[in-house]
N, C-alpha and C. Protein backbone atom coordinates (compact mmCIF):
# COMPACT_ATOMS: atom_id res chain seq x y z
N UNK A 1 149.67 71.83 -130.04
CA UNK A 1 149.21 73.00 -129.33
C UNK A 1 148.17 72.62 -128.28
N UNK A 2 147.38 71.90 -128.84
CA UNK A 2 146.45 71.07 -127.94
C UNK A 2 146.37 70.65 -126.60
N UNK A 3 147.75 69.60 -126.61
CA UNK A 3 148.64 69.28 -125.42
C UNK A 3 148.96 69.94 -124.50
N UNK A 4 149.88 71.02 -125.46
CA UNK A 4 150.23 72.04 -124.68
C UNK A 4 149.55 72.88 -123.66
N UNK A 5 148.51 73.10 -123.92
CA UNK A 5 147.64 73.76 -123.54
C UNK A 5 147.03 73.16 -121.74
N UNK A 6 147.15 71.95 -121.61
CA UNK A 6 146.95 70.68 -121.28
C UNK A 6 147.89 71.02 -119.75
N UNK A 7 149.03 71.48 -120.54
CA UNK A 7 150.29 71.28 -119.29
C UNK A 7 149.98 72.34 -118.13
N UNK A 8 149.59 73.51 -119.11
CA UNK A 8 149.67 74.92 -118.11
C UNK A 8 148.74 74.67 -116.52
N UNK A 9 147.54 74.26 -116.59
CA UNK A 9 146.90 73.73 -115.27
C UNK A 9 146.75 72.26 -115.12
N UNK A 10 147.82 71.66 -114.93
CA UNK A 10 147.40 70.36 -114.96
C UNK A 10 146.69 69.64 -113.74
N UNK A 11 146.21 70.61 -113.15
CA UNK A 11 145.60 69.43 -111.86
C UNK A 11 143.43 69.77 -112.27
N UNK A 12 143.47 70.65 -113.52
CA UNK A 12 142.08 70.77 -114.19
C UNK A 12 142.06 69.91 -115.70
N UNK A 13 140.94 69.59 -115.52
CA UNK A 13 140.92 69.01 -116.94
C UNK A 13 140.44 69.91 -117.98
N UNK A 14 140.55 69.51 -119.54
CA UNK A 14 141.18 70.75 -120.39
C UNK A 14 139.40 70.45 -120.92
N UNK A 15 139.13 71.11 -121.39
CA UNK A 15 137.90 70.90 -122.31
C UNK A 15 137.57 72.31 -123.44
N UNK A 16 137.69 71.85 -124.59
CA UNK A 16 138.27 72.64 -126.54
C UNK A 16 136.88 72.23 -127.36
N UNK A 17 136.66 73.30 -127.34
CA UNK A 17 135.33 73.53 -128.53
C UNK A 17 135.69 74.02 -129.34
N UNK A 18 135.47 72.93 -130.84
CA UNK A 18 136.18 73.56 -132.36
C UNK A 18 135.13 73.13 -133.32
N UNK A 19 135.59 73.60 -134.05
CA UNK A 19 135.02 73.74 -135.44
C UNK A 19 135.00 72.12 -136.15
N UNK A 20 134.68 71.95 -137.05
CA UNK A 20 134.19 70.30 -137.53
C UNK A 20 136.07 70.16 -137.85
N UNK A 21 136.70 70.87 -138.49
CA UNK A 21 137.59 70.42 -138.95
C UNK A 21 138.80 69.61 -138.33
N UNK A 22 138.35 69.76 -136.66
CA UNK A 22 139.07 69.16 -135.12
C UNK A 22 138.64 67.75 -135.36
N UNK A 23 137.46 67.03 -135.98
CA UNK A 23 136.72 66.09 -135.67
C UNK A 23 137.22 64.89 -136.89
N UNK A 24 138.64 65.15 -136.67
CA UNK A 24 138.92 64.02 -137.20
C UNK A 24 139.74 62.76 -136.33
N UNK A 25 139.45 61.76 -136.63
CA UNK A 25 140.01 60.60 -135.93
C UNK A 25 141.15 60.59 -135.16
N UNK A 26 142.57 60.60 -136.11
CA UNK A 26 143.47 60.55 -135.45
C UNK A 26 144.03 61.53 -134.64
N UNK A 27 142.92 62.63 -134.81
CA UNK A 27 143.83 64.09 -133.85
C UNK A 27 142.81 63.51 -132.47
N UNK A 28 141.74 63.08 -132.63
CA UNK A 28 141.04 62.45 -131.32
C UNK A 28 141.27 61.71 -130.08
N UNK A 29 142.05 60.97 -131.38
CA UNK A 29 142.47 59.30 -130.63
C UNK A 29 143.63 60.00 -129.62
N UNK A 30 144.73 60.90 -130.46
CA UNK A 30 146.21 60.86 -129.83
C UNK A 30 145.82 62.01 -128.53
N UNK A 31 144.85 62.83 -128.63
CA UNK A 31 144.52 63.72 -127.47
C UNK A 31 143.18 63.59 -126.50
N UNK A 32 142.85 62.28 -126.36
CA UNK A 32 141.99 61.84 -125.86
C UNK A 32 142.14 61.75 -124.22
N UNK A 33 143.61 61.36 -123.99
CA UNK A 33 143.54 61.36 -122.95
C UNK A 33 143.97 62.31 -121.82
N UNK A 34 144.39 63.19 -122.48
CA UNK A 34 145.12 64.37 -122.05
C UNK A 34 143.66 65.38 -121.81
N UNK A 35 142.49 65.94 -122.89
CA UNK A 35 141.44 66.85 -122.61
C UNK A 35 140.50 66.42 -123.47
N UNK A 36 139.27 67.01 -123.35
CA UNK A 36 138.14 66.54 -123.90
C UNK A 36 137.73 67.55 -125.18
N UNK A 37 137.11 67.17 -126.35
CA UNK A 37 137.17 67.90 -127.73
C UNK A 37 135.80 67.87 -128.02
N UNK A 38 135.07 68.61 -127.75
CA UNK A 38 133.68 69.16 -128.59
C UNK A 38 133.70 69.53 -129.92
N UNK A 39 133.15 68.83 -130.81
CA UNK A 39 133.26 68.93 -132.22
C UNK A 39 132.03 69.38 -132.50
N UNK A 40 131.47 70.28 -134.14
CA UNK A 40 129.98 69.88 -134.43
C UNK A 40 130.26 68.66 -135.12
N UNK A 41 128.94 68.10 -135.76
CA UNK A 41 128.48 66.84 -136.41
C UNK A 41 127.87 67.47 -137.46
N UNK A 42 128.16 66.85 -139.01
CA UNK A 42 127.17 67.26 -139.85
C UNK A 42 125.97 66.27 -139.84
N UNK A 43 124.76 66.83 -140.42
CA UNK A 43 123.62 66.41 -139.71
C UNK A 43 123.54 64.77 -140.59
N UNK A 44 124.31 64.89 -141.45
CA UNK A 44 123.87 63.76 -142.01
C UNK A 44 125.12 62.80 -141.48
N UNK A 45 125.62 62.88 -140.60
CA UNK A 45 126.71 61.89 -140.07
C UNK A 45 126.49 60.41 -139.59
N UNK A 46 127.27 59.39 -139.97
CA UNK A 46 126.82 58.32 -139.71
C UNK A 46 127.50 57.44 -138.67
N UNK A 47 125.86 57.61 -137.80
CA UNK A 47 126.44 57.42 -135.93
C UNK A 47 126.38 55.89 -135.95
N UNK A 48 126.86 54.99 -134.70
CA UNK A 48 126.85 53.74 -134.20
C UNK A 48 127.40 53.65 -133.20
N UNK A 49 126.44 52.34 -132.92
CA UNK A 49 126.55 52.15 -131.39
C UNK A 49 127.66 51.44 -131.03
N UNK A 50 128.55 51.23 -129.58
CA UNK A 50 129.65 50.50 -129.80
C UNK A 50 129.53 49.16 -129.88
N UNK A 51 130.92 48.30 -130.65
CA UNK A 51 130.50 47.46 -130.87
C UNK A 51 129.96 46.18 -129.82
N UNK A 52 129.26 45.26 -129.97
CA UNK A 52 129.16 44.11 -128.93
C UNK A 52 130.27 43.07 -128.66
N UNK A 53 130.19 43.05 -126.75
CA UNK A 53 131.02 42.10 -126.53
C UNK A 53 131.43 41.15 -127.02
N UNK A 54 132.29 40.30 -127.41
CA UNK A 54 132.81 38.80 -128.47
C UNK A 54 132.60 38.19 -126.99
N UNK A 55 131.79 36.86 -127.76
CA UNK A 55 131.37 35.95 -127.12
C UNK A 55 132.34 34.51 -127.16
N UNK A 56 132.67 34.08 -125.79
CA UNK A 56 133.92 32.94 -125.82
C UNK A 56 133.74 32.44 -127.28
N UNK A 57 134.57 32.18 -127.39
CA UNK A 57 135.14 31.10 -128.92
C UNK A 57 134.41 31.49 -129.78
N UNK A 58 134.53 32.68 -129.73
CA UNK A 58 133.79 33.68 -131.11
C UNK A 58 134.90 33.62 -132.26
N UNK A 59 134.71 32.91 -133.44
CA UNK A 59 135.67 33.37 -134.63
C UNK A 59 135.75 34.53 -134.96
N UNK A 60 136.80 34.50 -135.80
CA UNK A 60 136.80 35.69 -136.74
C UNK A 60 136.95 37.18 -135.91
N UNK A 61 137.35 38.13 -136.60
CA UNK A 61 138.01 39.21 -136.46
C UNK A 61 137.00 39.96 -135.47
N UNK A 62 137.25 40.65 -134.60
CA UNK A 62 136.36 41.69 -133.61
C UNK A 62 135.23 42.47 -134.34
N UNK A 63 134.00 42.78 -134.10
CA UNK A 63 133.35 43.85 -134.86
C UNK A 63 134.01 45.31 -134.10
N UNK A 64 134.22 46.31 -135.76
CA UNK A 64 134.54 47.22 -135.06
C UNK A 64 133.32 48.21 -134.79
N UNK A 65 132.15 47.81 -135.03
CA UNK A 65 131.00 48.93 -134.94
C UNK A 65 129.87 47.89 -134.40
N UNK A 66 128.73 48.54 -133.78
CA UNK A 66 127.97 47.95 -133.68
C UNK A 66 126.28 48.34 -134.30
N UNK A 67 125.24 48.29 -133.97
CA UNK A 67 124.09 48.62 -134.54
C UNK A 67 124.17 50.04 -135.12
N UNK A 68 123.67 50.73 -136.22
CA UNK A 68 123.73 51.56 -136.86
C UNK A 68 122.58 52.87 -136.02
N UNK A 69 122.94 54.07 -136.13
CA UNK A 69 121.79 54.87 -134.96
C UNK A 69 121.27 55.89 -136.12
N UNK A 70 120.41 56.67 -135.99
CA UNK A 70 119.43 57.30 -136.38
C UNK A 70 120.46 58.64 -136.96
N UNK A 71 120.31 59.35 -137.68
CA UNK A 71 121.82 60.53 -138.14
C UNK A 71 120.80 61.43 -137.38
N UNK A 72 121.66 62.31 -136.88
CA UNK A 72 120.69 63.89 -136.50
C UNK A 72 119.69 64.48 -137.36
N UNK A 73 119.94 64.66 -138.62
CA UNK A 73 119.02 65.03 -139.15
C UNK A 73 117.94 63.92 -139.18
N UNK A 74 118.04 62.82 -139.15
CA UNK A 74 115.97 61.85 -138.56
C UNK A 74 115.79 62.07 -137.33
N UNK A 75 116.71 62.48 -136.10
CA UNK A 75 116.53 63.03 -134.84
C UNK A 75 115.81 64.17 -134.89
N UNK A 76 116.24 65.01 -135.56
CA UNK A 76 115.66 66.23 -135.47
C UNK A 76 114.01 66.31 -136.01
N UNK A 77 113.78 65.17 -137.09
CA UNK A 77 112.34 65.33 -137.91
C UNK A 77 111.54 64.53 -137.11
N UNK A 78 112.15 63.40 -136.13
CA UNK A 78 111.48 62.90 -135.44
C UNK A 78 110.24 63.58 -134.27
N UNK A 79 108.91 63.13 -134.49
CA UNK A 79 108.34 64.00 -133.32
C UNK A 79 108.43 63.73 -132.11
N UNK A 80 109.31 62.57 -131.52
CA UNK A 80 109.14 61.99 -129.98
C UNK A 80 110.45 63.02 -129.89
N UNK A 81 111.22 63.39 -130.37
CA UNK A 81 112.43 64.30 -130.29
C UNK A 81 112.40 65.49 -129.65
N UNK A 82 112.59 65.83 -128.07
CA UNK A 82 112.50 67.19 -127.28
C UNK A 82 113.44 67.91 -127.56
């Protein structure tokens, strides 16, 4: 339906504000490139940064994540936080 939605003006880009239950991976990945998906976050969600470039003749398998980030809820208790 998503997609669809996608086709009717296609020379605008689509942009869908949903509910958490949109905010799963693979419905992300496959409509990513077609429109953009505003999800909420529960506060205790666990964010990261992307992973770092592989460095020539780096062994071993790619990292798929990189440094770990602060969850919204320590954002929010934080006092440097506007």
């Amino acid at each position: 339906m998503l997609i669809q939605v996608t086709r009717w003006p296609p020379e605008h880009r689509a942009i869908v504000v949903a509910d958490m239950s949109y905010a799963t991976i693979e419905l992300l990945q496959a409509v990513r490139r077609h429109l953009t998906v505003i999800t909420r976050l529960r506060l205790d969600a666990r964010l990261f940064d992307p992973p770092p470039a592989r460095q020539p003749r780096q062994k071993g398998q790619p990292r798929v994540s990189g440094a770990r980030r602060p969850t919204l809820a320590q954002r929010l208790n934080n006092p440097r936080t506007r």
